[in-house]
Protein backbone atom coordinates (compact mmCIF):
# COMPACT_ATOMS: atom_id res chain seq x y z
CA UNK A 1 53.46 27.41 -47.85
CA UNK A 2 51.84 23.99 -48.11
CA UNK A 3 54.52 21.39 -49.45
CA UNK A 4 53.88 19.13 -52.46
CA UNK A 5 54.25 15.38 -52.26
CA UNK A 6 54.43 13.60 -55.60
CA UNK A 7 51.69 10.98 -55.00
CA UNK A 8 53.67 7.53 -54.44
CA UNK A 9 51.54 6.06 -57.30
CA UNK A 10 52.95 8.19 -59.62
CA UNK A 11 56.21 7.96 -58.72
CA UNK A 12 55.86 3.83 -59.13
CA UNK A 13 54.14 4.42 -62.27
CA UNK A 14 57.38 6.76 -63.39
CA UNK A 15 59.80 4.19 -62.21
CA UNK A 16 57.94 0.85 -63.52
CA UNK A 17 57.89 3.07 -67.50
CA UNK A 18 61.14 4.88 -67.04
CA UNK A 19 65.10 3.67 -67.47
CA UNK A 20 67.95 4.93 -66.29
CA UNK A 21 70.65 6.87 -68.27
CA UNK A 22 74.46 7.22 -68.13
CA UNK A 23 75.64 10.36 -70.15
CA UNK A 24 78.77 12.81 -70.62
CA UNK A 25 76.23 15.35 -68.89
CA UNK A 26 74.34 13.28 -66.16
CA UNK A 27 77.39 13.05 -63.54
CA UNK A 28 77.00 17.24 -63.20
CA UNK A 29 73.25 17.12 -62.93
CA UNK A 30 72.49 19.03 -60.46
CA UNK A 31 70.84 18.03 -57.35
CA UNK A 32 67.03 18.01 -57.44
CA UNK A 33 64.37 17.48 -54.34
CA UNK A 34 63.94 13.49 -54.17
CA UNK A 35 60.10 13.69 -56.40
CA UNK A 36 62.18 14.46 -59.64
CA UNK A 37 64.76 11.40 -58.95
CA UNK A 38 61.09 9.67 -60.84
CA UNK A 39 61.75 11.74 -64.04
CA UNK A 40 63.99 9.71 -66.11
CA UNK A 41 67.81 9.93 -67.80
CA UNK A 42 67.47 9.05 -71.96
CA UNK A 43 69.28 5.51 -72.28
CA UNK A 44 70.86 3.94 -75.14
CA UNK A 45 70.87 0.24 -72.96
CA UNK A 46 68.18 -0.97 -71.85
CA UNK A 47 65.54 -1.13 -74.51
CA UNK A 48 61.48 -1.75 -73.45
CA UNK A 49 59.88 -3.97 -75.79
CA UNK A 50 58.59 -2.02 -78.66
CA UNK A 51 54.49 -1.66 -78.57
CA UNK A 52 54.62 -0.77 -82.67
CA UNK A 53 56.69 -2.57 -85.02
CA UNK A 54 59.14 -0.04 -87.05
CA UNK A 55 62.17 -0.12 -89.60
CA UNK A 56 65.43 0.55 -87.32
CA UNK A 57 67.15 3.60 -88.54
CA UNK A 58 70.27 5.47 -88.03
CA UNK A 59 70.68 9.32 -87.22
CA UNK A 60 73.89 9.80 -89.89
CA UNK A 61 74.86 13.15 -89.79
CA UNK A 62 78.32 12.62 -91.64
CA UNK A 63 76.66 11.95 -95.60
CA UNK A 64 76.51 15.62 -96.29
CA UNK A 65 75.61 14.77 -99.87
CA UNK A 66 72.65 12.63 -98.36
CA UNK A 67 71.61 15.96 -95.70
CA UNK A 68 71.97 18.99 -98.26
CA UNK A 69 70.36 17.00 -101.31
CA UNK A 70 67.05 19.32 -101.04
CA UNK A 71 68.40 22.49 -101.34
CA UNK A 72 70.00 24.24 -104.08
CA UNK A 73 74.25 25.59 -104.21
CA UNK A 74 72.54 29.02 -104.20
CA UNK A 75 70.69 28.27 -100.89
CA UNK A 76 73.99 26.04 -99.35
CA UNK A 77 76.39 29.48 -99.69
CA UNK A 78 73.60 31.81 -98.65
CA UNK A 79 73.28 30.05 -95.75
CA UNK A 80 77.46 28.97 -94.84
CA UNK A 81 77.81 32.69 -95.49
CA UNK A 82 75.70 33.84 -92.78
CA UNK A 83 76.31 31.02 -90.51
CA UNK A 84 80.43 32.36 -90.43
CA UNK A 85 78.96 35.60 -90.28
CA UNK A 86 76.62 34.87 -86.94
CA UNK A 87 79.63 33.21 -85.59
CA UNK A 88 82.07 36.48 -84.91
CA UNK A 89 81.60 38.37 -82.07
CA UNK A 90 82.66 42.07 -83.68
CA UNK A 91 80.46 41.20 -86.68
CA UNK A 92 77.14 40.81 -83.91
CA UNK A 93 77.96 43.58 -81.64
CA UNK A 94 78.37 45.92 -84.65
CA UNK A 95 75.09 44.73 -85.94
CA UNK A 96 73.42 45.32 -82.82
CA UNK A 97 75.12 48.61 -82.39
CA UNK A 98 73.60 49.79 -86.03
CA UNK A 99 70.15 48.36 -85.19
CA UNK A 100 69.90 49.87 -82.11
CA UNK A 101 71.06 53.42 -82.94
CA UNK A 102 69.75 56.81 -83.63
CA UNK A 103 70.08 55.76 -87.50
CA UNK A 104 67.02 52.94 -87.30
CA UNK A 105 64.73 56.26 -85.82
CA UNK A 106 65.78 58.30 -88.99
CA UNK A 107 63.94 58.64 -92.12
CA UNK A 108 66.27 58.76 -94.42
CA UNK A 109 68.52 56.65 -97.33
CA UNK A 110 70.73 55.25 -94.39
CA UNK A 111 67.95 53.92 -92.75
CA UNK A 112 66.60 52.67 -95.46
CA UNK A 113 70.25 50.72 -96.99
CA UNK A 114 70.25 49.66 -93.52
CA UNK A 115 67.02 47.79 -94.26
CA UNK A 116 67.81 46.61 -97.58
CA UNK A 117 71.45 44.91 -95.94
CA UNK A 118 69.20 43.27 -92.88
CA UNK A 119 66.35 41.62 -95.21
CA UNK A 120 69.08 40.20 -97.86
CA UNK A 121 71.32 38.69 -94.82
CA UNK A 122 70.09 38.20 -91.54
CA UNK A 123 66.28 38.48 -92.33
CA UNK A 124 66.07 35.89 -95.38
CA UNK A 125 67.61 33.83 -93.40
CA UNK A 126 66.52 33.62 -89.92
CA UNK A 127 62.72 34.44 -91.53
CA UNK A 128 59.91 33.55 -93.60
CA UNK A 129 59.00 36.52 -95.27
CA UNK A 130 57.35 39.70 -94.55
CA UNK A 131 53.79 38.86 -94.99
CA UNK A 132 51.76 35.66 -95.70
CA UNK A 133 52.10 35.37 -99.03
CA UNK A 134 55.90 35.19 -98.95
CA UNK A 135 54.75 32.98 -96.12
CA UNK A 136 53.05 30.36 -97.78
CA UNK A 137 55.96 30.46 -100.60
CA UNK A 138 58.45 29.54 -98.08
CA UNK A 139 56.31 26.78 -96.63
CA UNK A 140 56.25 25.16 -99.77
CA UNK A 141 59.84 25.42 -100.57
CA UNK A 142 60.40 23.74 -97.00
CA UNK A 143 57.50 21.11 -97.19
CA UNK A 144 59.40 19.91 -100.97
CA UNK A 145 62.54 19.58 -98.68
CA UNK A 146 60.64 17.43 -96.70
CA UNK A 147 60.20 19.41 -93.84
CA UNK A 148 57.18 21.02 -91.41
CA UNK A 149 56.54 24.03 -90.32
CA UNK A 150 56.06 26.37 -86.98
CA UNK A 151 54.24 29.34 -88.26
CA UNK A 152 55.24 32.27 -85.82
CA UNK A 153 54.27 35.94 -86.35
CA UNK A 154 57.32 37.74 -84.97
CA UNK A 155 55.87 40.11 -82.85
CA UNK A 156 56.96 40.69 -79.25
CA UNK A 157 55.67 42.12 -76.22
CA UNK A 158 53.34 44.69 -76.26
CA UNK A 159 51.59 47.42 -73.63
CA UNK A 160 48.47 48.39 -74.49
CA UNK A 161 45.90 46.89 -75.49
CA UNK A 162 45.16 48.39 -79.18
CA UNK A 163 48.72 46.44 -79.83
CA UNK A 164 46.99 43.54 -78.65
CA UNK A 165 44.28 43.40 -80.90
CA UNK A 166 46.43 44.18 -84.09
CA UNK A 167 48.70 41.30 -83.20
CA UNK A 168 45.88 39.10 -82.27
CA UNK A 169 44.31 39.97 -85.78
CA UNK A 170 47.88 39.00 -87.17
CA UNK A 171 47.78 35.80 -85.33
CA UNK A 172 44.39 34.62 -86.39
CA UNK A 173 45.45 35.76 -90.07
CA UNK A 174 48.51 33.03 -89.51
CA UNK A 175 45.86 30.49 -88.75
CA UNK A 176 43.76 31.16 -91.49
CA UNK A 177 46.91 31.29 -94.04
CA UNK A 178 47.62 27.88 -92.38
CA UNK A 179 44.56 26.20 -93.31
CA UNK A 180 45.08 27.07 -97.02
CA UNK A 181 48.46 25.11 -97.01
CA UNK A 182 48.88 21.28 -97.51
CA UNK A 183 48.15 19.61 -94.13
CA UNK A 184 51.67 17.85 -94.43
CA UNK A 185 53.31 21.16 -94.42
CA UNK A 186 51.96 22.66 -91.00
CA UNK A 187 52.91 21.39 -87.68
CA UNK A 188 51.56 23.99 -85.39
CA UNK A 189 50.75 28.28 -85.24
CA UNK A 190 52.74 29.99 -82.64
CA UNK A 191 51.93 32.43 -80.09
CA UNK A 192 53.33 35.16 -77.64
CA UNK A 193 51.09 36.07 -74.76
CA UNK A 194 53.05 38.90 -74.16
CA UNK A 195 51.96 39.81 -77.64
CA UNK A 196 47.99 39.48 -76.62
CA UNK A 197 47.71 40.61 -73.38
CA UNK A 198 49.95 43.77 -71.91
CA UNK A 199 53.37 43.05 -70.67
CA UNK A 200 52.79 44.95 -67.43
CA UNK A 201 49.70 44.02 -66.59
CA UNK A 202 51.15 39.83 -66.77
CA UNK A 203 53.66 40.83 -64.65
CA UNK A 204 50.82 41.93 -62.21
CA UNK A 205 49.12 38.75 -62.75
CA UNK A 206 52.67 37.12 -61.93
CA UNK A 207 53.21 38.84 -58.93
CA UNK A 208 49.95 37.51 -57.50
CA UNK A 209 50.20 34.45 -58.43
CA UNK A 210 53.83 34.04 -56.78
CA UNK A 211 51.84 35.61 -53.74
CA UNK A 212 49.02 33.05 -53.81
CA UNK A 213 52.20 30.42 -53.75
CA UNK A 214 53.54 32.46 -50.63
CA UNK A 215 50.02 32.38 -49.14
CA UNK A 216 47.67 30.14 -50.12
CA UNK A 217 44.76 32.24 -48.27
CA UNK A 218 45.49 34.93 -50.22
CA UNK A 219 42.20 34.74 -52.51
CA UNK A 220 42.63 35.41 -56.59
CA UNK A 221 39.03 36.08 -57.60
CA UNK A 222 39.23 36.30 -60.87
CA UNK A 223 41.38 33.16 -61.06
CA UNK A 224 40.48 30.41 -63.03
CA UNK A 225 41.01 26.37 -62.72
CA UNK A 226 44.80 25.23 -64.02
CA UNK A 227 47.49 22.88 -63.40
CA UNK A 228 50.17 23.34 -60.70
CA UNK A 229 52.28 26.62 -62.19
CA UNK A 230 55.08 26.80 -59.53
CA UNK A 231 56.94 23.53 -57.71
CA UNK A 232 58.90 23.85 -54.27
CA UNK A 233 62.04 24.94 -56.12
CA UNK A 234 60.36 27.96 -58.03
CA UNK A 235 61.61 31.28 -57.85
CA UNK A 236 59.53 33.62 -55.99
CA UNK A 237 62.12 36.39 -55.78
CA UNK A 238 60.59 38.76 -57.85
CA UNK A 239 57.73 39.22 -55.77
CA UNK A 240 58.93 40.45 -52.15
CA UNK A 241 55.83 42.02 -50.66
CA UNK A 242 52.17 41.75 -50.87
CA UNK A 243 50.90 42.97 -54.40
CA UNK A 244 47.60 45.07 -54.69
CA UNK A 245 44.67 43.31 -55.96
CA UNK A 246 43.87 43.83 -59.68
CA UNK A 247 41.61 46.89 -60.04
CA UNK A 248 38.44 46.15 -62.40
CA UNK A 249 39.76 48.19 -65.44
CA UNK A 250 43.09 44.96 -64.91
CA UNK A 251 40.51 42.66 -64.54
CA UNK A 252 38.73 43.51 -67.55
CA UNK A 253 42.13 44.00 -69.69
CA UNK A 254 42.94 40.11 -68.08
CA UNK A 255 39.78 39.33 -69.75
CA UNK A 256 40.28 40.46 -73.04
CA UNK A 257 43.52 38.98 -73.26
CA UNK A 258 42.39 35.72 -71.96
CA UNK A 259 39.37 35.77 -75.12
CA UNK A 260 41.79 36.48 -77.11
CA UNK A 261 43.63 33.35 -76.17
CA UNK A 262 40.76 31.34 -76.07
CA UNK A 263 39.35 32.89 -79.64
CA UNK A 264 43.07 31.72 -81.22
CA UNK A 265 42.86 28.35 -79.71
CA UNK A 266 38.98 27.69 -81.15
CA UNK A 267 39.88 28.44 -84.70
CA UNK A 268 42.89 26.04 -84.03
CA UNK A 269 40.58 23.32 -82.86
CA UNK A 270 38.66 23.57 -85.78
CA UNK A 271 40.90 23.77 -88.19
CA UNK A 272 42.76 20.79 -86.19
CA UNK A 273 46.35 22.38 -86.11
CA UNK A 274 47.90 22.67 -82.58
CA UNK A 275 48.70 26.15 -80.80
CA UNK A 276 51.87 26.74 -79.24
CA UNK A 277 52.53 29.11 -76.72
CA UNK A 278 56.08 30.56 -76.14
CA UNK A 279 57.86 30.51 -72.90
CA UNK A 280 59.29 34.10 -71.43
CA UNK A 281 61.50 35.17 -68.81
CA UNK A 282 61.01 34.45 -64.97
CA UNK A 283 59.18 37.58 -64.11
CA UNK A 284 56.06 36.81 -66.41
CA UNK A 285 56.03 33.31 -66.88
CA UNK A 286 53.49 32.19 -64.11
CA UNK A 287 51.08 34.36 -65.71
CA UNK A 288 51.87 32.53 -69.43
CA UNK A 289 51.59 29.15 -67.80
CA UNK A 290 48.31 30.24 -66.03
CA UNK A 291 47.29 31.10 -69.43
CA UNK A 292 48.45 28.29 -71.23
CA UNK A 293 46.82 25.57 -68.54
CA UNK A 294 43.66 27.58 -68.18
CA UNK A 295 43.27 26.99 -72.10
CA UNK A 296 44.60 23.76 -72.60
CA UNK A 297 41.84 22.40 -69.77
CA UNK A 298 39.15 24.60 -71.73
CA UNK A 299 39.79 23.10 -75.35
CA UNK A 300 42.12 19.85 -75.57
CA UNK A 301 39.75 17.11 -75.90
CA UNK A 302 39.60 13.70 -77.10
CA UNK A 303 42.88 12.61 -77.08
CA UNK A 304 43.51 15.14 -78.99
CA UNK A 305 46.18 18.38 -77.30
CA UNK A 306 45.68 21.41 -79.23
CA UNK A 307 47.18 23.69 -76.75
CA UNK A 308 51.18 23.25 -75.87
CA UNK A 309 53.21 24.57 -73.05
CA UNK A 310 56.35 25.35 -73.25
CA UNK A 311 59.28 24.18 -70.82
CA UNK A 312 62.70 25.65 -70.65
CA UNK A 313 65.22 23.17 -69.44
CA UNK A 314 68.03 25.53 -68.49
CA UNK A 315 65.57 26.65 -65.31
CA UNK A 316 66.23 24.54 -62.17
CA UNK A 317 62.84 23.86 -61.75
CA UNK A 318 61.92 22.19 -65.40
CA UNK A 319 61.56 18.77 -64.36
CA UNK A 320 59.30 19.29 -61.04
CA UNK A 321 56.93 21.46 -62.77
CA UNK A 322 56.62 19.83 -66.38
CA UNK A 323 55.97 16.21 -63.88
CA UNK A 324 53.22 18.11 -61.67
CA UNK A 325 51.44 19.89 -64.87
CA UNK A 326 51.67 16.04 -66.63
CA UNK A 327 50.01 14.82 -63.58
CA UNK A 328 47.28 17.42 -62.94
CA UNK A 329 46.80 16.90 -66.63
CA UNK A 330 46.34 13.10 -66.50
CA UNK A 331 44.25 13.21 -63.03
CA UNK A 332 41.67 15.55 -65.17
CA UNK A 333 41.92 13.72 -68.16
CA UNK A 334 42.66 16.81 -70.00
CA UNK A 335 45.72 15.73 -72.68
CA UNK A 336 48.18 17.85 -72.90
CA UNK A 337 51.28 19.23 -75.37
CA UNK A 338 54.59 20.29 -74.59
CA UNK A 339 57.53 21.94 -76.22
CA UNK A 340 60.84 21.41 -74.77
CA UNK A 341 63.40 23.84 -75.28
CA UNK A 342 66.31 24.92 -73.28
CA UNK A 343 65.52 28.50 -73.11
CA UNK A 344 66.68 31.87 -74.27
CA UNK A 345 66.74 34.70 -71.70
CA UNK A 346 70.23 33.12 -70.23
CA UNK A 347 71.65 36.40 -69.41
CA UNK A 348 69.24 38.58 -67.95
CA UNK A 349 68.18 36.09 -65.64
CA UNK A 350 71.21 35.67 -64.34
CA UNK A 351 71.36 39.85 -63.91
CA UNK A 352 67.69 39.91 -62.19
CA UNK A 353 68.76 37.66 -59.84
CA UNK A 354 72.00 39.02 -58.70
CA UNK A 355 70.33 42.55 -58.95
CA UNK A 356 67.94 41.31 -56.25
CA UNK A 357 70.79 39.32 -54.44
CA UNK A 358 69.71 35.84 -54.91
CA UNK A 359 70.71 32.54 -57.19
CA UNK A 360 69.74 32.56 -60.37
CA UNK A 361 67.43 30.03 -61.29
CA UNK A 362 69.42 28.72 -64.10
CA UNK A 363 71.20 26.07 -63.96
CA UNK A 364 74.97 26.39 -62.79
CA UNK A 365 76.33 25.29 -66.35
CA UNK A 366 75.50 23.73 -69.47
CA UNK A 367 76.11 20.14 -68.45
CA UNK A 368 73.60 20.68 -65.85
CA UNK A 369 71.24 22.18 -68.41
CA UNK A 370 71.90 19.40 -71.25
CA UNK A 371 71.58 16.63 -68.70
CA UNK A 372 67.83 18.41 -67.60
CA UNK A 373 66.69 18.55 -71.29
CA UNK A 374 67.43 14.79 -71.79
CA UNK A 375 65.80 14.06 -68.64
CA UNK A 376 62.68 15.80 -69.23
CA UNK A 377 62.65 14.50 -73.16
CA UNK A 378 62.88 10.90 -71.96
CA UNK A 379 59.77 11.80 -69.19
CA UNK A 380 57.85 13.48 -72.55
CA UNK A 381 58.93 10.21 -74.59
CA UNK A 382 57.23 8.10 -72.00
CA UNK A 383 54.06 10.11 -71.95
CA UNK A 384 53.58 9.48 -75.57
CA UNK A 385 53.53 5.58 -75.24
CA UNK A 386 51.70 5.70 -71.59
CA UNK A 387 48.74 8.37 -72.28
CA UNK A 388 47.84 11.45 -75.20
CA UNK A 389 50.14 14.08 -74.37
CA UNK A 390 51.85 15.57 -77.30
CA UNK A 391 55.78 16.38 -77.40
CA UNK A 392 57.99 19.04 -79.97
CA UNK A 393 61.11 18.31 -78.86
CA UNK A 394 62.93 21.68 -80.28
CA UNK A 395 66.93 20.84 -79.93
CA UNK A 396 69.55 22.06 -81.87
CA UNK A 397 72.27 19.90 -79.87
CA UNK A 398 73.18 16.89 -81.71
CA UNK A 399 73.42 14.69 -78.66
CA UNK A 400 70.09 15.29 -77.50
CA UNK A 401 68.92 14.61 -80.88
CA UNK A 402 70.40 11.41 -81.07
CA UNK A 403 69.27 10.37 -77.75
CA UNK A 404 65.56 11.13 -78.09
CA UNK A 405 65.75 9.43 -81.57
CA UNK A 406 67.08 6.33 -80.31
CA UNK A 407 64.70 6.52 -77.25
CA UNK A 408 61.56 7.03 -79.48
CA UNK A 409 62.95 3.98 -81.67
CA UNK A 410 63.33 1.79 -78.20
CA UNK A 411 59.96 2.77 -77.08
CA UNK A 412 58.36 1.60 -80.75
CA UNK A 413 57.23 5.10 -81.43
CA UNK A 414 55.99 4.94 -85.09
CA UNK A 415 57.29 7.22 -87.24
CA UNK A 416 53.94 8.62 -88.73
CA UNK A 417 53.04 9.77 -85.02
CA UNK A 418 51.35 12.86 -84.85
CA UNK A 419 52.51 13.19 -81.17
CA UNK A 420 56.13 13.42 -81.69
CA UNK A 421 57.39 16.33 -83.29
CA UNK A 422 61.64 16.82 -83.43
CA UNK A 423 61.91 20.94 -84.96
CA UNK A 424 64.49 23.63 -85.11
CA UNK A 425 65.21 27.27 -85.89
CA UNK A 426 64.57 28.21 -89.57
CA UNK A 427 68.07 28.52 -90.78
CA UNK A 428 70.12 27.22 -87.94
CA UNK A 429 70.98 23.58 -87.12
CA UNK A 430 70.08 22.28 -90.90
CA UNK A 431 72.25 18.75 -90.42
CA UNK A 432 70.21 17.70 -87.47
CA UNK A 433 66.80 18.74 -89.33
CA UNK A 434 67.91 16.73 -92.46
CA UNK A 435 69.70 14.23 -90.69
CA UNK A 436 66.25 13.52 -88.44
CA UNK A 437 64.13 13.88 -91.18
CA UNK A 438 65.98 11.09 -93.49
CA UNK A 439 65.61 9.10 -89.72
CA UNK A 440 62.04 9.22 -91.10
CA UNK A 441 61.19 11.40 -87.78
CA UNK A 442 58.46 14.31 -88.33
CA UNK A 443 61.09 17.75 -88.23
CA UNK A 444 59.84 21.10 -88.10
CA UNK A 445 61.60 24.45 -88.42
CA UNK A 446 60.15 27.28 -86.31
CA UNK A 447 59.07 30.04 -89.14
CA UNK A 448 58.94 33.60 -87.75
CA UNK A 449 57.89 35.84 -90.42
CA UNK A 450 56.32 39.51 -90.42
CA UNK A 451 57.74 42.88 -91.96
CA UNK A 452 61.56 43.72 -91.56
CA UNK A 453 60.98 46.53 -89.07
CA UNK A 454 58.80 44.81 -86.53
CA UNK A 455 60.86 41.12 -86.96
CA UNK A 456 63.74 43.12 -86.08
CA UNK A 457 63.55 42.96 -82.18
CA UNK A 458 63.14 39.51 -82.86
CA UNK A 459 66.42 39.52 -84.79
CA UNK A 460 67.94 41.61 -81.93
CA UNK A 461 67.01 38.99 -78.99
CA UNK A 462 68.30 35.89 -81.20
CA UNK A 463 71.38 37.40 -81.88
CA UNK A 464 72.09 38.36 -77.91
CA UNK A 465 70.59 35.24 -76.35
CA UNK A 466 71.98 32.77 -79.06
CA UNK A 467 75.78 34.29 -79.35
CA UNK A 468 77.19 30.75 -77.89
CA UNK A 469 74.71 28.62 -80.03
CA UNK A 470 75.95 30.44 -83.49
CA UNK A 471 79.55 30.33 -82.68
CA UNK A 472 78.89 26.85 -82.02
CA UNK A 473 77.24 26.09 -85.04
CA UNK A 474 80.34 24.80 -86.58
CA UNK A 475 79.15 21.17 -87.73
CA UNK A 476 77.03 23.17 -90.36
CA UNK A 477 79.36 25.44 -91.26
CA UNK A 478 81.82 22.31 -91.77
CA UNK A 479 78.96 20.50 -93.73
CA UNK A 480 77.44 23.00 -96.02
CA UNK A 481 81.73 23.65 -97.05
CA UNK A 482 82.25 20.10 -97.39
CA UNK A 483 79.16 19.64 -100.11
CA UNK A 484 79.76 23.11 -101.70
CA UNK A 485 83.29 21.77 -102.71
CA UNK A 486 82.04 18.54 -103.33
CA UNK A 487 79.35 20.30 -106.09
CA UNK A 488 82.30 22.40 -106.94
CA UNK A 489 84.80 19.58 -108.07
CA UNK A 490 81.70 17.27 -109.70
CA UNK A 491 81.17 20.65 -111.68
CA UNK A 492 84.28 20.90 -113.01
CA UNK A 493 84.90 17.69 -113.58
């Protein structure tokens, strides 16, 4: 396999935009091959001289009166109800017992009380509402609040291709719904390719990709032009021998899911309202990133990226691939979007890999991951001020909230940017929304919505994969009881 060498331009051009950082998290960073030492640390020291003049501001997150003044006492217990709910164990695992039992295949009254518990708890508030119409209502109540939203139809994967078109047809119904609501209210549509295009047959597309990697010979056809999708650090484990060419009935299903991307990412262009494409596990995500760049080169134009990426920070190799994709990107001229999360298939990476007796490709603990997000936000920051690439930075840890805030503020990154997006879970991590938002930062809160049935595997994969992140959501908890007994006392006094 060929190795890649970070062109030494770039890496001056990195270094001349970029400072260092010194964090809690940076000392356990682990070690990286010497092209992503370029990729910089978020500072709080050295400040570049601002290109746009803006107000300073301050990222308080102590003035609960200030954070909660939006939302009603009715909405404030809801909500500190089912955030000390989320955040014991026995009260998960029964839920996901129930909800993955015999009784959710029944027809019957229990099934149907079992419903009625979900969509009054869990569902209202983890979700938008079960169609558009409860859709749009939500939006509004979150755009007064002075907030944005991520419109996401909570479907997941799929494996045929009738599924496909229904949830394509629910997708392009999001879009539409989204160009009936104020502009200021929308930030972006989301969407699952493992919802458009059949989850085996991207795993198929993986394989050969990983192969082509392996063996650059090894001829793809039906392949077409994209950004780097693996880095020298990648994880090619999953594919151990030579995969079979796709047969034309896969070719023509790769097709059809690749229209359908394409169709969902025209009516975005013209209704001017960016697309953004979720990350997935290991084992299908060359395929979504071939997907992703394929489309982005096709229809983001004019300074203008339509199409995001996602990265996940808690993988190894974030930082080498999100810097190779930015410079493809920039060598075409093609600008591109990004969404930086940290990622939420945590544990059955880590069981793929030891099934198949190698490291997983997650980092070795959270330091390492917290100290990668940071990293690759400060990189994103910088591509903001030095070229059109657009950046959600989707957090719900308070540090790296801070840090990007402060950074955008030392790079003079106006608040009114349409590039720089901060956003959130709907219903999770509501003092760092608020707290950004009154910042003057643009905040979004990622909407999932759909009926209660079909959101709840959605429901099921938050709950598993975000266990640590709702027991840990105890500065809302502590907030939202602070200015419920503050209401409390100025009521009865």
């Amino acid at each position: 396999m060929a190795t890649k060498v970070l062109p030494t331009k770039l890496l001056k051009r990195l270094t001349l935009f970029t400072r260092p950082l010194v964090t809690s998290s940076s000392s356990t960073s682990s070690s990286s091959s010497s092209s992503i030492s370029a990729i910089p640390s978020l500072t709080l020291t050295q400040k570049p001289e601002p290109t746009t003049i803006i107000p300073p501001s301050t990222l308080d997150l102590k003035d609960h009166q200030k954070l909660f003044a939006t939302l009603s006492s009715k909405k404030l217990l809801h909500a500190s109800l089912i955030l000390h709910m989320a955040a014991m164990d026995p009260v998960v695992d029964f839920g996901m017992w129930v909800m993955n039992s015999k009784l959710m295949g029944m027809d019957n009254i229990v099934r149907d009380l079992i419903f009625r518990a979900v969509r009054h708890t869990f569902y209202e508030h983890f979700c938008a509402g079960e169609n558009t119409v409860e859709l749009a209502n939500c939006m509004k109540r979150l755009n007064e609040s002075g907030l944005r939203g991520m419109l996401d139809f909570a479907v997941e994967f799929t494996s045929d291709n009738d599924a496909c078109d229904r949830n394509f047809h629910g997708f392009l119904d999001t879009i539409e719904t989204a160009k009936t609501l104020p502009p200021s209210s929308v930030s972006s549509v989301v969407v699952k390719i493992t919802a458009i295009c059949p989850l085996n047959l991207l795993e198929r597309v993986s394989d050969l990709l990983r192969w082509q990697e392996k063996d650059p010979s090894f001829n793809l056809p039906w392949k077409d032009n994209t950004f780097p999708i693996f880095s020298d650090s990648s994880p090619l484990y999953h594919t151990l021998k030579k995969p079979d060419p796709l047969t034309p009935e896969e070719e023509q299903h790769l097709l059809l899911g690749q229209q359908r991307l394409l169709k969902l990412c025209q009516a975005c262009v013209e209704a001017n309202i960016p697309l953004v494409i979720d990350a997935e596990h290991t084992t299908v995500q060359p395929a979504v990133d071939y997907f992703t760049y394929s489309s982005a080169i096709k229809c983001n134009k004019d300074d203008n990226p339509i199409v995001y990426g996602t990265i996940q920070a808690y993988l190894k190799d974030a930082k080498e691939r999100l810097l190779l994709a930015t410079n493809a990107a920039d060598k075409m001229g093609v600008p591109m979007g990004f969404k930086l999360v940290r990622g939420a298939y945590m544990s059955s990476e880590r069981k793929l890999a030891s099934s198949l007796g190698y490291q997983s490709p997650i980092h070795n603990n959270i330091q390492q991951t917290h100290a990668c997000y940071n990293d690759c936000a400060s990189f994103l920051l910088e591509s903001i001020t030095n070229g059109s690439h657009g950046v959600i930075l989707a957090t719900h840890n308070v540090e790296s909230g801070r840090l990007a805030a402060k950074k955008a503020e030392d790079l003079g990154i106006a608040y009114w940017n349409k590039k720089l997006e901060f956003a959130q879970l709907y219903g999770m991590a509501e003092a760092l929304s608020f707290g950004l938002r009154n910042a003057g930062f643009q905040v979004s809160k990622y909407m999932p919505f759909g009926p209660v049935e079909t959101a709840i595997p959605y429901l099921l994969r938050r709950a598993e994969e975000n266990r640590g992140l709702l027991s840990a959501s105890g500065l809302d908890r502590e907030l939202t009881r602070k200015e419920l007994g503050r209401r409390l006392k100025a009521a009865i006094l």
